[in-house]
Protein backbone atom coordinates (compact mmCIF):
# COMPACT_ATOMS: atom_id res chain seq x y z
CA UNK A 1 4.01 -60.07 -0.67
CA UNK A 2 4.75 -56.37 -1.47
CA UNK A 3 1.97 -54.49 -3.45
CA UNK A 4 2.13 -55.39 -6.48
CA UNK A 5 1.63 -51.23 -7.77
CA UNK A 6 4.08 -49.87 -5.21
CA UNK A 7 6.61 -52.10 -6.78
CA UNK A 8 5.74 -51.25 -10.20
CA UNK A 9 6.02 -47.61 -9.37
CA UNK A 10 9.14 -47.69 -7.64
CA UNK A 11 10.93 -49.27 -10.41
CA UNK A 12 9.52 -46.99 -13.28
CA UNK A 13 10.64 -43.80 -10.79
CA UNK A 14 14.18 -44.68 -11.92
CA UNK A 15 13.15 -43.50 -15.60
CA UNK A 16 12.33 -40.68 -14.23
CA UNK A 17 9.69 -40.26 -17.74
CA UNK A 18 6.83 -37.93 -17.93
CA UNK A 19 4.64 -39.30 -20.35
CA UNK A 20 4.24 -36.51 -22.73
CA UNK A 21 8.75 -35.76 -22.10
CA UNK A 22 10.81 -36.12 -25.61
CA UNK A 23 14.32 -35.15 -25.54
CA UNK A 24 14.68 -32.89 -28.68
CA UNK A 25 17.37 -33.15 -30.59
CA UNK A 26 18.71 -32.50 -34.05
CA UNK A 27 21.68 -34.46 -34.29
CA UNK A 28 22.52 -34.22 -38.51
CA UNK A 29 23.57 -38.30 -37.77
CA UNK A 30 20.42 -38.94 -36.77
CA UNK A 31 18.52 -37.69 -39.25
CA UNK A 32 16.66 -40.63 -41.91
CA UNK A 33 15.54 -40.24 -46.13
CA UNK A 34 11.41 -39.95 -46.04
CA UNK A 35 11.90 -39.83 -49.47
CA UNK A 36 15.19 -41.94 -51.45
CA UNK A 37 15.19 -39.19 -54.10
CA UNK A 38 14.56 -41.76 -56.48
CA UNK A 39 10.84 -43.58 -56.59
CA UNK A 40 8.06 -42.96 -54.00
CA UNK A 41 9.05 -45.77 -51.72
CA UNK A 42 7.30 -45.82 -48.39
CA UNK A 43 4.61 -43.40 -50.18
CA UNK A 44 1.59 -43.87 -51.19
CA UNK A 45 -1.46 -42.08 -53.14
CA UNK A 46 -1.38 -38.43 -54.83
CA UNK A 47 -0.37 -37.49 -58.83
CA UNK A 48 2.89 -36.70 -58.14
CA UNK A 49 5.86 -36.93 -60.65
CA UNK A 50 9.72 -37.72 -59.83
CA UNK A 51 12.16 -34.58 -61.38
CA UNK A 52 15.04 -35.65 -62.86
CA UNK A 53 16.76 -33.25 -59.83
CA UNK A 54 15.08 -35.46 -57.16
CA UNK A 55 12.71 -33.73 -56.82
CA UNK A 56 8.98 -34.61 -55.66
CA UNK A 57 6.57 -32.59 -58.17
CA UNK A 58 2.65 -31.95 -57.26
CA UNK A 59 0.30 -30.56 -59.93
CA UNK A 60 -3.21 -31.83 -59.57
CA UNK A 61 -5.53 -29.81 -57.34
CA UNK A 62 -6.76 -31.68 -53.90
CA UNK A 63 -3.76 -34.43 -54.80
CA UNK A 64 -2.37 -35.83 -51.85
CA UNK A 65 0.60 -37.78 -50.87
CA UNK A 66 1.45 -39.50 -47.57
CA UNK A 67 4.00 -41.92 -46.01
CA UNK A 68 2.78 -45.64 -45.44
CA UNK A 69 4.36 -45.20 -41.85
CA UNK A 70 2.83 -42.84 -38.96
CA UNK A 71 4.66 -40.62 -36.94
CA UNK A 72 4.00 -39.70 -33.34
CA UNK A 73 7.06 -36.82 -32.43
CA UNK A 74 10.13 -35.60 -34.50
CA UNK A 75 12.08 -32.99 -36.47
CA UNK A 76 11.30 -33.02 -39.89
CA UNK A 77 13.28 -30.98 -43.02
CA UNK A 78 12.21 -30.51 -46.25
CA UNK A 79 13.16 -28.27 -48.81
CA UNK A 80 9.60 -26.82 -51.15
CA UNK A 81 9.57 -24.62 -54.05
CA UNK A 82 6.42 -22.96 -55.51
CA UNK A 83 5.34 -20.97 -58.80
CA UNK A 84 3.27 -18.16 -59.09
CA UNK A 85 0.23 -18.74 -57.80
CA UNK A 86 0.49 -21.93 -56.34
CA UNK A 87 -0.85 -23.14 -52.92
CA UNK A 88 1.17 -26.23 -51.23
CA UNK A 89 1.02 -27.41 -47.54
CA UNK A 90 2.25 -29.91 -45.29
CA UNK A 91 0.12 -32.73 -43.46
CA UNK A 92 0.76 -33.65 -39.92
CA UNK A 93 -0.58 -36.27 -37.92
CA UNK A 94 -3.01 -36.99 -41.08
CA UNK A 95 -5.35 -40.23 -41.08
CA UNK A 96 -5.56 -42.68 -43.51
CA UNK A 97 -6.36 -41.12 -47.03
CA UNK A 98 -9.95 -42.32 -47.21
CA UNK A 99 -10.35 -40.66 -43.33
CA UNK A 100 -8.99 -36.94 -44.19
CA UNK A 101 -11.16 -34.55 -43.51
CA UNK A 102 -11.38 -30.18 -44.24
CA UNK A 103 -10.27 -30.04 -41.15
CA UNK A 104 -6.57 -31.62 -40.41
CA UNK A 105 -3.40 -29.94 -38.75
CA UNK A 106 -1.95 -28.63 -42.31
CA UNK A 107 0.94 -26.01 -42.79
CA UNK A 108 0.62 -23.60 -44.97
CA UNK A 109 3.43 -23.29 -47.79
CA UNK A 110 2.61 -19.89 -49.27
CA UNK A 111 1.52 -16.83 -48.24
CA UNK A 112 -1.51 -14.86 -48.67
CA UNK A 113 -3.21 -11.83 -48.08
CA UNK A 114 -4.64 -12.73 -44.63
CA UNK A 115 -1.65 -15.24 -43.42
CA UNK A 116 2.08 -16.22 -44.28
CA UNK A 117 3.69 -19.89 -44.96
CA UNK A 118 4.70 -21.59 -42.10
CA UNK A 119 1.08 -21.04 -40.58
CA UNK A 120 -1.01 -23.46 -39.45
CA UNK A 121 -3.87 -23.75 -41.51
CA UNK A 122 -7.38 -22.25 -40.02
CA UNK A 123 -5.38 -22.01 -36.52
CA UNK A 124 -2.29 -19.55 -36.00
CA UNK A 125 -1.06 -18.03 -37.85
CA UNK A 126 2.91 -17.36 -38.75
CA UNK A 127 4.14 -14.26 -37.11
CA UNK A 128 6.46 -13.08 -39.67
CA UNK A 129 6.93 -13.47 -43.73
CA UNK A 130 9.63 -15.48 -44.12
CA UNK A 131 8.90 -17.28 -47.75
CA UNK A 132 11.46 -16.46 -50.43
CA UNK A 133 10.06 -15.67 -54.06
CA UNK A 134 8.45 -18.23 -55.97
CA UNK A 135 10.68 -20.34 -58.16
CA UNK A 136 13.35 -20.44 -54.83
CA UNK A 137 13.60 -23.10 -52.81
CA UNK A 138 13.08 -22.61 -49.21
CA UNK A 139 14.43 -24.84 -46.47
CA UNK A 140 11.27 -25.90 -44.04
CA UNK A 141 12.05 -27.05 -40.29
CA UNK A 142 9.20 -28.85 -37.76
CA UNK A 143 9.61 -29.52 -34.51
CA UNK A 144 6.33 -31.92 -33.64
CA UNK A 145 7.01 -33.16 -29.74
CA UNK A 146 5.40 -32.61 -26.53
CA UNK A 147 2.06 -31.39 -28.09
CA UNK A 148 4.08 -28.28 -29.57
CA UNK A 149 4.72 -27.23 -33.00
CA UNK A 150 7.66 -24.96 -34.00
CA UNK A 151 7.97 -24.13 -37.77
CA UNK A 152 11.49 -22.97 -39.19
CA UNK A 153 11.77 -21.39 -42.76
CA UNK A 154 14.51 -19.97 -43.91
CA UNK A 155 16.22 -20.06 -40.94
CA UNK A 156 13.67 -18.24 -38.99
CA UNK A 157 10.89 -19.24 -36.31
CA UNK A 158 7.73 -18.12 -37.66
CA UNK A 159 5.59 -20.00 -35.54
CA UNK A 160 5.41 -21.59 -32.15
CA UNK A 161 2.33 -23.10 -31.00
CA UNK A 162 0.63 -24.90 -27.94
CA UNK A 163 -1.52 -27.76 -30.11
CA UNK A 164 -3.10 -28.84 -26.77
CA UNK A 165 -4.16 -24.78 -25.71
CA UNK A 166 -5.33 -24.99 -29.59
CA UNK A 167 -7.51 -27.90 -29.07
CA UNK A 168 -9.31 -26.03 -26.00
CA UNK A 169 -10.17 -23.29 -28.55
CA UNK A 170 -11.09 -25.61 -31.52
CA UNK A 171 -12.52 -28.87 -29.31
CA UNK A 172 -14.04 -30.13 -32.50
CA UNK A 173 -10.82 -29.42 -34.69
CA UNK A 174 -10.36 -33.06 -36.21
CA UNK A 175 -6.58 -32.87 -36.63
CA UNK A 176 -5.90 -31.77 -33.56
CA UNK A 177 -7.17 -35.14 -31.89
CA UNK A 178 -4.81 -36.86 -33.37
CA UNK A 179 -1.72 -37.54 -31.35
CA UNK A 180 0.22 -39.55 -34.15
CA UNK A 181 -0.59 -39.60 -37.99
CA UNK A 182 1.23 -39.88 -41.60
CA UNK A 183 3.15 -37.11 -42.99
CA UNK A 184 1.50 -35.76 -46.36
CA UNK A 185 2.12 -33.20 -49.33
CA UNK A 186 -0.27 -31.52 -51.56
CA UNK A 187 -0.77 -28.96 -53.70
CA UNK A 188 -4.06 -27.45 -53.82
CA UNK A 189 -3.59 -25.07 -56.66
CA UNK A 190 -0.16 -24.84 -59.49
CA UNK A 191 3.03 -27.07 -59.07
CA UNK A 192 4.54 -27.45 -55.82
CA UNK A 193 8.10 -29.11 -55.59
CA UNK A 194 9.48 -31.11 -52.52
CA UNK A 195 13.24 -32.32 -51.87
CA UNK A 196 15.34 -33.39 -48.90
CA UNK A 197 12.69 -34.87 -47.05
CA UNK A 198 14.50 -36.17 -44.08
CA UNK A 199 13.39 -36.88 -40.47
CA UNK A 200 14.48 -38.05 -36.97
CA UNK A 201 12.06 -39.19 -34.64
CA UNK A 202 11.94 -38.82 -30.88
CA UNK A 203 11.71 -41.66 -28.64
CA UNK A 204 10.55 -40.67 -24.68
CA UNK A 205 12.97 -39.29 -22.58
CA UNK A 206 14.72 -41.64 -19.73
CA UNK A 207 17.03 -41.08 -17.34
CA UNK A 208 19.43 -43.84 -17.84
CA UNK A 209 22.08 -43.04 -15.13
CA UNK A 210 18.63 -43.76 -12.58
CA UNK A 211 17.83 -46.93 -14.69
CA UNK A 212 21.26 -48.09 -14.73
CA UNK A 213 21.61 -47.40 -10.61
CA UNK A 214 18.72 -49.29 -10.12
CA UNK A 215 19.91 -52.04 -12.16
CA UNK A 216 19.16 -52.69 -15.64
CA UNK A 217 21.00 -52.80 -18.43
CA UNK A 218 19.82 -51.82 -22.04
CA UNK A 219 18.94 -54.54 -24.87
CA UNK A 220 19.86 -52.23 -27.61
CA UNK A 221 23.17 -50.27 -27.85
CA UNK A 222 23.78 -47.98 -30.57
CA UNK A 223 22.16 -48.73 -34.42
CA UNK A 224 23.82 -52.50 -34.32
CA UNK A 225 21.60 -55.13 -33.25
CA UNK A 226 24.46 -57.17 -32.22
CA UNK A 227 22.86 -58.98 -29.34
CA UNK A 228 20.28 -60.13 -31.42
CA UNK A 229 18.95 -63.00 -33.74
CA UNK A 230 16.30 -63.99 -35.97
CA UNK A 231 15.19 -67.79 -36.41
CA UNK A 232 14.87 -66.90 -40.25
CA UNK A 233 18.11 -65.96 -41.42
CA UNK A 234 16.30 -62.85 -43.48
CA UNK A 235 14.10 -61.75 -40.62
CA UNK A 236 16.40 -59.49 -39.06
CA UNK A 237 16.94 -57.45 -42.06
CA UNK A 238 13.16 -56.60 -41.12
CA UNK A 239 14.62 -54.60 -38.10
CA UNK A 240 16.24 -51.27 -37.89
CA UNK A 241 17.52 -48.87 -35.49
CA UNK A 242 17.08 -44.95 -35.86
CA UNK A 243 17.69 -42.54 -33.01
CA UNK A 244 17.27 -44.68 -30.24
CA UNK A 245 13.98 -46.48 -31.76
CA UNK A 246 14.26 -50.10 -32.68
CA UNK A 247 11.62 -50.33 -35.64
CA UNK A 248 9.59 -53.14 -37.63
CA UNK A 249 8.08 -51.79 -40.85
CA UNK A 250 5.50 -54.42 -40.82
CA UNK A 251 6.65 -55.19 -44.32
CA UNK A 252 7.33 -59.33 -43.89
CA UNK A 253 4.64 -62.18 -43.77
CA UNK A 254 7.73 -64.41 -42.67
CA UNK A 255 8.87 -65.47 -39.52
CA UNK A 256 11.03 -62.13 -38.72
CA UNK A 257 10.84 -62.29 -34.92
CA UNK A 258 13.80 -60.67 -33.12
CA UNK A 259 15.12 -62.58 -30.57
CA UNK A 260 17.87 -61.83 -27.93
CA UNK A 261 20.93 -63.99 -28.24
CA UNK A 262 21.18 -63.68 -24.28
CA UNK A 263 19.04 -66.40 -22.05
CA UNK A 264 17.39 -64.90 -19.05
CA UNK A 265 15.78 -67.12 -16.02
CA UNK A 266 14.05 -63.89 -13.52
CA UNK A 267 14.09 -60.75 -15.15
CA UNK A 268 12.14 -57.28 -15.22
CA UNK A 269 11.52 -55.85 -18.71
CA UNK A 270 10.95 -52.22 -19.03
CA UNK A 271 10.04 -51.19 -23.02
CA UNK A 272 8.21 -48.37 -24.83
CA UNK A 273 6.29 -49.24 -27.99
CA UNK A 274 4.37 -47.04 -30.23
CA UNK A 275 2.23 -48.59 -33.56
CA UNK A 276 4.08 -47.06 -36.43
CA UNK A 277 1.15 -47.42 -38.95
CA UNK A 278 -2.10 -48.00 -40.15
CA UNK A 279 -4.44 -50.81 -38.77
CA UNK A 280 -6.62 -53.42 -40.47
CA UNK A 281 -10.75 -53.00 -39.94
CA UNK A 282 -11.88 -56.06 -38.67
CA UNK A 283 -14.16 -57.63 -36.28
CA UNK A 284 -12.43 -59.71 -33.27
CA UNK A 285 -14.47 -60.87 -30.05
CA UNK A 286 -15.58 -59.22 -26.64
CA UNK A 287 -13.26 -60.67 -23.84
CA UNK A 288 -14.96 -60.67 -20.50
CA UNK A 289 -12.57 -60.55 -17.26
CA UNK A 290 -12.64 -63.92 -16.52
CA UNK A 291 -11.20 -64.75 -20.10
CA UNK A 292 -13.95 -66.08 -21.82
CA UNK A 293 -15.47 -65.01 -25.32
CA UNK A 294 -19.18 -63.04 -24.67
CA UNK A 295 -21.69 -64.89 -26.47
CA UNK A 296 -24.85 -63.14 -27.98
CA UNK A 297 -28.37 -64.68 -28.01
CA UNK A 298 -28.16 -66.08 -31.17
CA UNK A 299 -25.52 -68.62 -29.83
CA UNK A 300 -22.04 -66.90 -31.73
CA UNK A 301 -19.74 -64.32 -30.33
CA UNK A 302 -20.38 -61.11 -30.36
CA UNK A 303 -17.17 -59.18 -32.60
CA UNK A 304 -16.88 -55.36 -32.35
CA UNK A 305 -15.01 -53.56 -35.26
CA UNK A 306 -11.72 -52.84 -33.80
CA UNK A 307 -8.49 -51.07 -36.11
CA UNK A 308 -6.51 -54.38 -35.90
CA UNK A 309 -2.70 -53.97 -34.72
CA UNK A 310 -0.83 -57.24 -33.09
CA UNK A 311 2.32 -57.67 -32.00
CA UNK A 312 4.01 -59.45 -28.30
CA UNK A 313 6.76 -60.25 -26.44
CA UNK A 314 7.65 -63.45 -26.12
CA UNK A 315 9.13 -64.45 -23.06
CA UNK A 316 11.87 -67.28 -22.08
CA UNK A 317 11.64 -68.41 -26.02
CA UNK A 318 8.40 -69.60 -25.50
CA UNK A 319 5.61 -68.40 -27.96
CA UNK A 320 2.45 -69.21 -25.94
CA UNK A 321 3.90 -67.56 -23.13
CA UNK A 322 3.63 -63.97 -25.43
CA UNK A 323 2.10 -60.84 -24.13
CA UNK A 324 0.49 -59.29 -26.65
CA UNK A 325 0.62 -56.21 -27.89
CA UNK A 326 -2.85 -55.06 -29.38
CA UNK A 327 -5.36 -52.72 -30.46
CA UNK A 328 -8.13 -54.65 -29.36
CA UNK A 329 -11.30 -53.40 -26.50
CA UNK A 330 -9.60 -55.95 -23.65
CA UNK A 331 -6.45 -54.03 -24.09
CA UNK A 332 -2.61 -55.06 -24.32
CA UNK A 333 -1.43 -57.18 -22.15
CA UNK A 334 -3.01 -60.43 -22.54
CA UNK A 335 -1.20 -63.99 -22.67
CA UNK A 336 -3.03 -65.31 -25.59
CA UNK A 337 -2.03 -68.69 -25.78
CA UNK A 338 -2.98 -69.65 -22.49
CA UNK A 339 -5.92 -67.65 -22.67
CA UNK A 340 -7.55 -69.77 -25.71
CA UNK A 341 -6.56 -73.15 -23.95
CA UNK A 342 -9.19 -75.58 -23.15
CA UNK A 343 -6.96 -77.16 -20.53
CA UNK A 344 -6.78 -74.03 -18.07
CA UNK A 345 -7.91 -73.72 -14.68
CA UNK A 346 -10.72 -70.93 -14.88
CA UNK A 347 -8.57 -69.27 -12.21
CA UNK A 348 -5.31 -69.24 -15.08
CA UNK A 349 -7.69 -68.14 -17.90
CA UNK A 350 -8.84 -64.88 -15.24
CA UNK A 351 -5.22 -64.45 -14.60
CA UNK A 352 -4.05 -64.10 -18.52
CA UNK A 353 -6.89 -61.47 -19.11
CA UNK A 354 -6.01 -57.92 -18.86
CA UNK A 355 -7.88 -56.63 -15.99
CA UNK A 356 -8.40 -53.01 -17.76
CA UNK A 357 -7.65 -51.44 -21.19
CA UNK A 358 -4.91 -49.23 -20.45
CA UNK A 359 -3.35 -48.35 -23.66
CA UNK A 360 -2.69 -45.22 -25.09
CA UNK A 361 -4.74 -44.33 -28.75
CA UNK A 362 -3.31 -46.16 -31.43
CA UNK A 363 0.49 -44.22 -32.46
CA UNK A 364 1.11 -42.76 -29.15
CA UNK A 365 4.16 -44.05 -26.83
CA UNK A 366 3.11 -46.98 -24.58
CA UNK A 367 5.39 -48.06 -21.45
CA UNK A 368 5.25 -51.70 -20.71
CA UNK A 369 6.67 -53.47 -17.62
CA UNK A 370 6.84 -57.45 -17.74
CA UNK A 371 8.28 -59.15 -14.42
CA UNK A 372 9.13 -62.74 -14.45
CA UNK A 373 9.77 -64.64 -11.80
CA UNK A 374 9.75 -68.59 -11.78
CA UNK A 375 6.47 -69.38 -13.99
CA UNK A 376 4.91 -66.34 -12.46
CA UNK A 377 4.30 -63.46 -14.62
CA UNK A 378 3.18 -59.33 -14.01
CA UNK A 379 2.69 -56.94 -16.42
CA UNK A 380 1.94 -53.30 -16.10
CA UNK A 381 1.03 -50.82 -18.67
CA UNK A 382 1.10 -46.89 -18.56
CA UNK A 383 1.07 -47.64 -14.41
CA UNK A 384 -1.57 -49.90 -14.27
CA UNK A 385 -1.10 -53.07 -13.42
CA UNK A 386 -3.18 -55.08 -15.51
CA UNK A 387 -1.62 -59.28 -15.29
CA UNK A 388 -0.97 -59.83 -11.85
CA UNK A 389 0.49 -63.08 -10.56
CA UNK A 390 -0.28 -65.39 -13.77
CA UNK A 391 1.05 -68.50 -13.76
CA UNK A 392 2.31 -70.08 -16.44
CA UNK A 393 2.73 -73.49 -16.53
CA UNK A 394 4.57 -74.44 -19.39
CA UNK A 395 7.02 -71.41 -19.67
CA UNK A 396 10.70 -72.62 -19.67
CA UNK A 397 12.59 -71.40 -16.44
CA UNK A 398 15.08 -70.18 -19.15
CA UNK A 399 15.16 -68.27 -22.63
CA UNK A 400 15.20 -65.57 -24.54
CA UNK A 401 13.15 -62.81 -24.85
CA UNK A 402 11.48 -61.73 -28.27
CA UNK A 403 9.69 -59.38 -30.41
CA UNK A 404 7.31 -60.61 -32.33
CA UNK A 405 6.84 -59.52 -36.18
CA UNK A 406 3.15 -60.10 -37.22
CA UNK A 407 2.86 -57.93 -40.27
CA UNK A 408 1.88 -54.65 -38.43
CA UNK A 409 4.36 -51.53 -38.41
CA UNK A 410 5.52 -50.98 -34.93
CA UNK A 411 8.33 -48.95 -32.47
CA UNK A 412 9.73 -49.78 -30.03
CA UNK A 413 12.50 -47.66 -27.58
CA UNK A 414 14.02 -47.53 -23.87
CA UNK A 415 14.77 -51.70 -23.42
CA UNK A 416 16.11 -52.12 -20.41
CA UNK A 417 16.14 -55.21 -18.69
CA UNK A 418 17.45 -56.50 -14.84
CA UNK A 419 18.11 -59.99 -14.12
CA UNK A 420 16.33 -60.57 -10.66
């Protein structure tokens, strides 16, 4: 049998990805409402007041309001107007509200005697004064992607920064830890006004006339999910496309799975997958390698607090045979449902247990590899190969593959798939 990595590697060469490479671009089709104009849907927090002009108004001091969803890299507009005297900025890559510190990536929305708008915050500052007078609205351009910044206003660049060369200089700089985060608006002095939020977010970059020569085919074409089903005729309302991202919200306790309409006996799936929003604290058990649940002194599992995500993919229509998606210490990758059964061979239970944690922090782009072959099933994740040769005994030799909805906001971008 070949090595198992070698194999692994040779296949992901054909995306030819680097896994910090986002193609940048600003399409105007691809661009999505943060903000309907309307109500604060898909915000959250802040005292912040809807203008009959649809506009987003800030007045109280230290207010702040964030999306529900996180973002990891995109191109976000906005257009922001302040009075006289007033101090607005924009959050990037914030934490949950109760987790923001003094010391997040912010950028600045005024200027002052020592910097201009458009800096960031405590870190670099803009190089030139580009803010129009106050009671104008100015037209506000961020390019977030490969750990660089570039801030547009007005039509000119005022700032382009390295946020990793920024980190070396601030290493205990709390926002600039964070590679993902929600999007937020305050106004720490006067009224600040916000309009035209829009963004489009940027999925990793793959070379898809290598994937296609070596193969595979993609499971999503354009924004239609056409090739798709859901067993509950709502469910895939759930699901959206935008700019090459297939997305779940995390906004339905039903049974929204998304499932291919296409049956597939051998196949390699190739996927990214990012979580899309916040986690739930909670306490789940210690898996050791050979599957089982560590148990303390006392007699009862030992649980570690862990910021709960969970999702899968299920695999030949088969929901125990899911690899799961997760934010727990064992890592992705585990086959849950034949972990927890009683009736496994110690040797299956080993198998079904990821043999490392090799996911990325929680909102960063993951690439997952899933080969199936007979009832024999390898998974690698970010290059590692973490289930090899796990057999599953009760996985049709036929079905379709799904995604599984589980309440928890996720991405997920690049499908390809090759029947072997």
């Amino acid at each position: 049998m070949k090595n198992l990595s070698f194999v692994f590697s040779a296949t992901l060469a054909a995306f030819a990805l680097c896994g910090s490479s986002h193609t940048v671009s600003a399409e105007p089709e691809n661009f999505r409402l943060l903000f309907n104009g309307r109500d604060l849907s898909g915000w959250r927090g802040g005292s912040a007041k809807i203008s009959t002009d649809g506009s987003i108004t800030t007045e109280q001091a230290g207010a702040l309001l964030s999306t529900k969803a996180t973002y990891n890299s995109y191109i976000l507009d906005l257009d922001f107007l302040h009075e006289t005297g007033s101090k607005g900025e924009l959050g990037l890559h914030f934490p949950r509200p109760e987790d923001v510190t003094d010391q997040e990536l912010t950028i600045q929305l005024y200027d002052s005697d020592t910097s201009s708008a458009g800096s960031l915050k405590g870190l670099d500052n803009a190089r030139v004064r580009a803010l129009k007078p106050a009671g104008e609205w100015n037209d506000l351009r961020v390019i977030l992607a490969n750990r660089k910044i570039t801030v547009i206003l007005n039509g000119v660049e005022v700032l382009n920064s390295d946020l990793g060369e920024l980190a070396i200089q601030h290493p205990d700089h709390h926002g600039l830890k964070a590679k993902a985060g929600h999007i937020a608006l305050s106004g720490d002095q006067g009224k600040n006004r916000f309009r035209n939020i829009n963004i489009v977010e940027i999925p990793l970059h793959a070379n898809e006339a290598g994937v296609r020569q070596a193969g595979f085919q993609p499971l999503i074409v354009g924004s239609e999910l056409t090739g798709w089903r859901s067993e509950d005729p709502e469910g895939k309302n759930h699901w959206f496309v935008a700019n090459k991202i297939l997305k779940y919200p995390g906004d339905h306790s039903g049974d929204a799975h998304l499932w291919t309409k296409q049956s597939f006996k051998d196949f390699t799936l190739v996927f990214d997958w990012r979580w899309a929003g916040d986690g739930e604290l909670s306490q789940k058990p210690v898996v050791m390698a050979n599957g089982l649940e560590k148990i303390g002194l006392d007699g009862k599992k030992i649980l570690i607090g862990t910021d709960e995500h969970n999702s899968g993919v299920f695999l030949r229509g088969s929901k125990k045979s899911q690899v799961n998606l997760w934010n727990r210490i064992s890592g992705s990758g585990e086959i849950h449902g034949y972990r927890i059964d009683p009736r496994q061979s110690p040797e299956t239970r080993e198998a079904v247990t990821p043999m490392r944690r090799a996911d990325h922090e929680a909102g960063s782009w993951n690439r997952m590899m899933i080969q199936v072959k007979g009832q024999t099933v390898n998974v690698s994740l970010n290059s590692d190969v973490i289930i090899e040769n796990a057999i599953l005994d009760e996985m049709p030799l036929e079905g379709p593959i799904g995604f599984q909805s589980y309440g928890y906001a996720i991405d997920f971008a690049n499908i390809w798939v090759r029947c072997e």
